[in-house]
N, C-alpha and C. Protein backbone atom coordinates (compact mmCIF):
# COMPACT_ATOMS: atom_id res chain seq x y z
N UNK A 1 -17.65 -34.26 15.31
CA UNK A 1 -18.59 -33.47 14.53
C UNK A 1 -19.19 -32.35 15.37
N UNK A 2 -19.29 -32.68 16.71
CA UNK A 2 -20.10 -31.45 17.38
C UNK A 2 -18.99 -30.24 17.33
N UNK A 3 -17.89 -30.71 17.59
CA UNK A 3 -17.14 -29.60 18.07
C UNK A 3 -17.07 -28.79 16.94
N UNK A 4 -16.95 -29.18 15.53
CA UNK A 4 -16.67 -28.41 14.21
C UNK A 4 -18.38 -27.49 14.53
N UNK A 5 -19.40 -27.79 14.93
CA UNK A 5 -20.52 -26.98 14.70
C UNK A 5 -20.34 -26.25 15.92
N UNK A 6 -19.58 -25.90 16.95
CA UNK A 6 -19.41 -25.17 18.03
C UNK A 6 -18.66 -23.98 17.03
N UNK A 7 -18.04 -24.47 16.38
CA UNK A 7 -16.90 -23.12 15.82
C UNK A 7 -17.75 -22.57 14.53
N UNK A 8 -18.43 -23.51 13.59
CA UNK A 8 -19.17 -23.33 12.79
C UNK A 8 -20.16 -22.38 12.76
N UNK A 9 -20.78 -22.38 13.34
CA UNK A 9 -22.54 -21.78 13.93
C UNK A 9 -22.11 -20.63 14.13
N UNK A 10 -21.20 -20.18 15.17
CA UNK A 10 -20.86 -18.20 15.51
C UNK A 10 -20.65 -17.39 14.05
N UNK A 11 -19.61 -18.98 12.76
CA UNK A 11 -18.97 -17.75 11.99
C UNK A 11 -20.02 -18.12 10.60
N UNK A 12 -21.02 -18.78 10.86
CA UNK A 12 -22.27 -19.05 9.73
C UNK A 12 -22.94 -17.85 10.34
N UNK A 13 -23.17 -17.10 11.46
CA UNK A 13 -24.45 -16.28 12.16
C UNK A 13 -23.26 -15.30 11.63
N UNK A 14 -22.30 -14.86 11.81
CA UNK A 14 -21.53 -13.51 11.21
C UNK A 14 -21.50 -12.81 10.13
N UNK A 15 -21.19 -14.09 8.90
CA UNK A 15 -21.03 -14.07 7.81
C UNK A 15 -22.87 -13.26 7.30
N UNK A 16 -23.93 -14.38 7.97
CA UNK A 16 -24.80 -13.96 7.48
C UNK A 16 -25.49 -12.48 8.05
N UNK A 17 -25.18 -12.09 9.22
CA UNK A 17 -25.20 -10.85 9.82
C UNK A 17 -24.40 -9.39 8.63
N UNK A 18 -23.36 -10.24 8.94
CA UNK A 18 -22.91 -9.32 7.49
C UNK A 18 -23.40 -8.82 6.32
N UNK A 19 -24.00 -10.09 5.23
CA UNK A 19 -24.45 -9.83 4.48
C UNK A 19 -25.69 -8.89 4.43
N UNK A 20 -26.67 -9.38 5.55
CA UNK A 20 -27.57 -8.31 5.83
C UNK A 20 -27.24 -7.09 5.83
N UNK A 21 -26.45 -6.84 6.62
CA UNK A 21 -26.01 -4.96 6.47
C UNK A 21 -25.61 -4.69 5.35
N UNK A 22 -24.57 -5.20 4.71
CA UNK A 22 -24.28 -5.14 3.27
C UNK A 22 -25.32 -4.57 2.55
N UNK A 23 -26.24 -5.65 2.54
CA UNK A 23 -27.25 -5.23 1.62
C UNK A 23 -28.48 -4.55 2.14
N UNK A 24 -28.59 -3.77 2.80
CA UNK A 24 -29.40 -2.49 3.64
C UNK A 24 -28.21 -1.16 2.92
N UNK A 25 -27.43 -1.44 3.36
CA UNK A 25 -26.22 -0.16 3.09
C UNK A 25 -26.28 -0.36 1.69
N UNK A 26 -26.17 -0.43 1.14
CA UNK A 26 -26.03 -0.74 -0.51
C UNK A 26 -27.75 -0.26 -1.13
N UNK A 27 -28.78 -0.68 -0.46
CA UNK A 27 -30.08 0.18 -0.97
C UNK A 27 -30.11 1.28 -0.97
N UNK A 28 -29.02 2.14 0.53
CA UNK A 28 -29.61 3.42 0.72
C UNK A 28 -28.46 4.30 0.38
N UNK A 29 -27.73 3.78 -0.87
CA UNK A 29 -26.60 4.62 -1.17
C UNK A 29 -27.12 4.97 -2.44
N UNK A 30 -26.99 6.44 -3.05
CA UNK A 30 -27.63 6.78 -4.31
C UNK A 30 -26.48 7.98 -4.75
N UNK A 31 -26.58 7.39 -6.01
CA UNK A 31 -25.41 9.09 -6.58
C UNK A 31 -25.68 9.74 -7.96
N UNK A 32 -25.52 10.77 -7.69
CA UNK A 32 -26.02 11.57 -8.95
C UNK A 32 -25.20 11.84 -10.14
N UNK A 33 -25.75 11.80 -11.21
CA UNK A 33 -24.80 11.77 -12.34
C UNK A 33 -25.74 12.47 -13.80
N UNK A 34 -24.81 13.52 -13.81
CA UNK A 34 -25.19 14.12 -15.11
C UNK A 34 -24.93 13.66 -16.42
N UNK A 35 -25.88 13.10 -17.15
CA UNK A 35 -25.76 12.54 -18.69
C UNK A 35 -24.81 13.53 -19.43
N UNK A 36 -23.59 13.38 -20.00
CA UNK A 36 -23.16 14.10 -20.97
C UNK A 36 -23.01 13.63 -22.10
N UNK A 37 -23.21 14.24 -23.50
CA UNK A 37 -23.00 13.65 -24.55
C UNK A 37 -22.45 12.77 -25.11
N UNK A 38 -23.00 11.80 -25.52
CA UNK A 38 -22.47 10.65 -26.23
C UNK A 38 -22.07 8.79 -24.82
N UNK A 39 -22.56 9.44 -23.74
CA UNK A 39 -22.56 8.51 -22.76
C UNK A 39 -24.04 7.90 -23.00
N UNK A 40 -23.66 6.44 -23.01
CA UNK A 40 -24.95 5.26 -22.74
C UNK A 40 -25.25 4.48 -21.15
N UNK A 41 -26.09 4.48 -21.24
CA UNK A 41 -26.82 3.55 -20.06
C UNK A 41 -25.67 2.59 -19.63
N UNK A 42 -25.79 1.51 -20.68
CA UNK A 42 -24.58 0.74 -20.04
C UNK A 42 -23.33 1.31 -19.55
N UNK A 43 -22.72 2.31 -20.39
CA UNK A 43 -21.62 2.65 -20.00
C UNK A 43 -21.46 3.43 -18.34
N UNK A 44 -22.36 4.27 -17.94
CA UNK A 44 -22.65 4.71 -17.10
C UNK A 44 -22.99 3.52 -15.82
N UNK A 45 -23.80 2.57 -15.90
CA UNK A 45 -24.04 1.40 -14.85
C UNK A 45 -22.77 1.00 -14.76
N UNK A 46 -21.76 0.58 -16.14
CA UNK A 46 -20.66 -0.03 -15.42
C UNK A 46 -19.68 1.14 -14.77
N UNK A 47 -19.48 1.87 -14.43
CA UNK A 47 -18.59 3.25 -14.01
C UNK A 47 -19.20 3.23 -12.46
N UNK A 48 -20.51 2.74 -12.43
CA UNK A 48 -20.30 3.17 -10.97
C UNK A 48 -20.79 1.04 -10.69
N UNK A 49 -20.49 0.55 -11.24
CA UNK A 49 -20.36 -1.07 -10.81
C UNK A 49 -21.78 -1.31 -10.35
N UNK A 50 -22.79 -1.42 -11.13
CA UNK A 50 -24.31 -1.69 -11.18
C UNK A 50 -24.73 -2.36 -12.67
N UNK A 51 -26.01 -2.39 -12.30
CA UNK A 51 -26.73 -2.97 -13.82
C UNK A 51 -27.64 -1.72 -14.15
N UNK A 52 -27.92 -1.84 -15.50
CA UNK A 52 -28.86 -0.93 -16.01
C UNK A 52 -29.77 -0.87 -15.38
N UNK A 53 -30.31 -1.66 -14.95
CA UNK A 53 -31.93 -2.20 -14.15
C UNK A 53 -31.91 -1.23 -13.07
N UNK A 54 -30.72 -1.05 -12.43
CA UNK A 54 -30.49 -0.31 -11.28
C UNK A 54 -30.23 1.04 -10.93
N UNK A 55 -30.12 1.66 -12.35
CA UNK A 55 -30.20 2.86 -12.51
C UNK A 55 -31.16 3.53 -12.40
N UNK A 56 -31.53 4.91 -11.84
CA UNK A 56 -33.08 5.57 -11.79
C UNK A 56 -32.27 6.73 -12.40
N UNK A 57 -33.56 7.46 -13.06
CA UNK A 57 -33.07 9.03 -13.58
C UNK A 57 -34.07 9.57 -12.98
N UNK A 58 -33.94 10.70 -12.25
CA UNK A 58 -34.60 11.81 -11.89
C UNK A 58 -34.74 13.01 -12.91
């Protein structure tokens, strides 16, 4: 059992290192998009792979 948590522990601290950046990089990415006629909210969140919630309009 110890030895499985010798190999365990580096790639549990990676994985979760990872995710952190992931999700830092992913807050500070923003893109602009002009409403054109007859486009909806939803349709637009799924095109760029988000939720409505996550959309801002300037």
């Amino acid at each position: 059992m110890k030895t499985m948590n010798v190999y365990l522990r580096p790639i549990l601290m990676g994985v979760l290192m990872l995710m952190f950046v992931n999700a830092a990089l992913a807050q500070d990415y923003q893109a602009k998009h002009e409403v054109q006629r007859g486009e909806t909210l939803a349709g637009i969140a799924k095109q760029y792979g988000v939720t409505e919630q996550m959309c801002k309009f300037n």
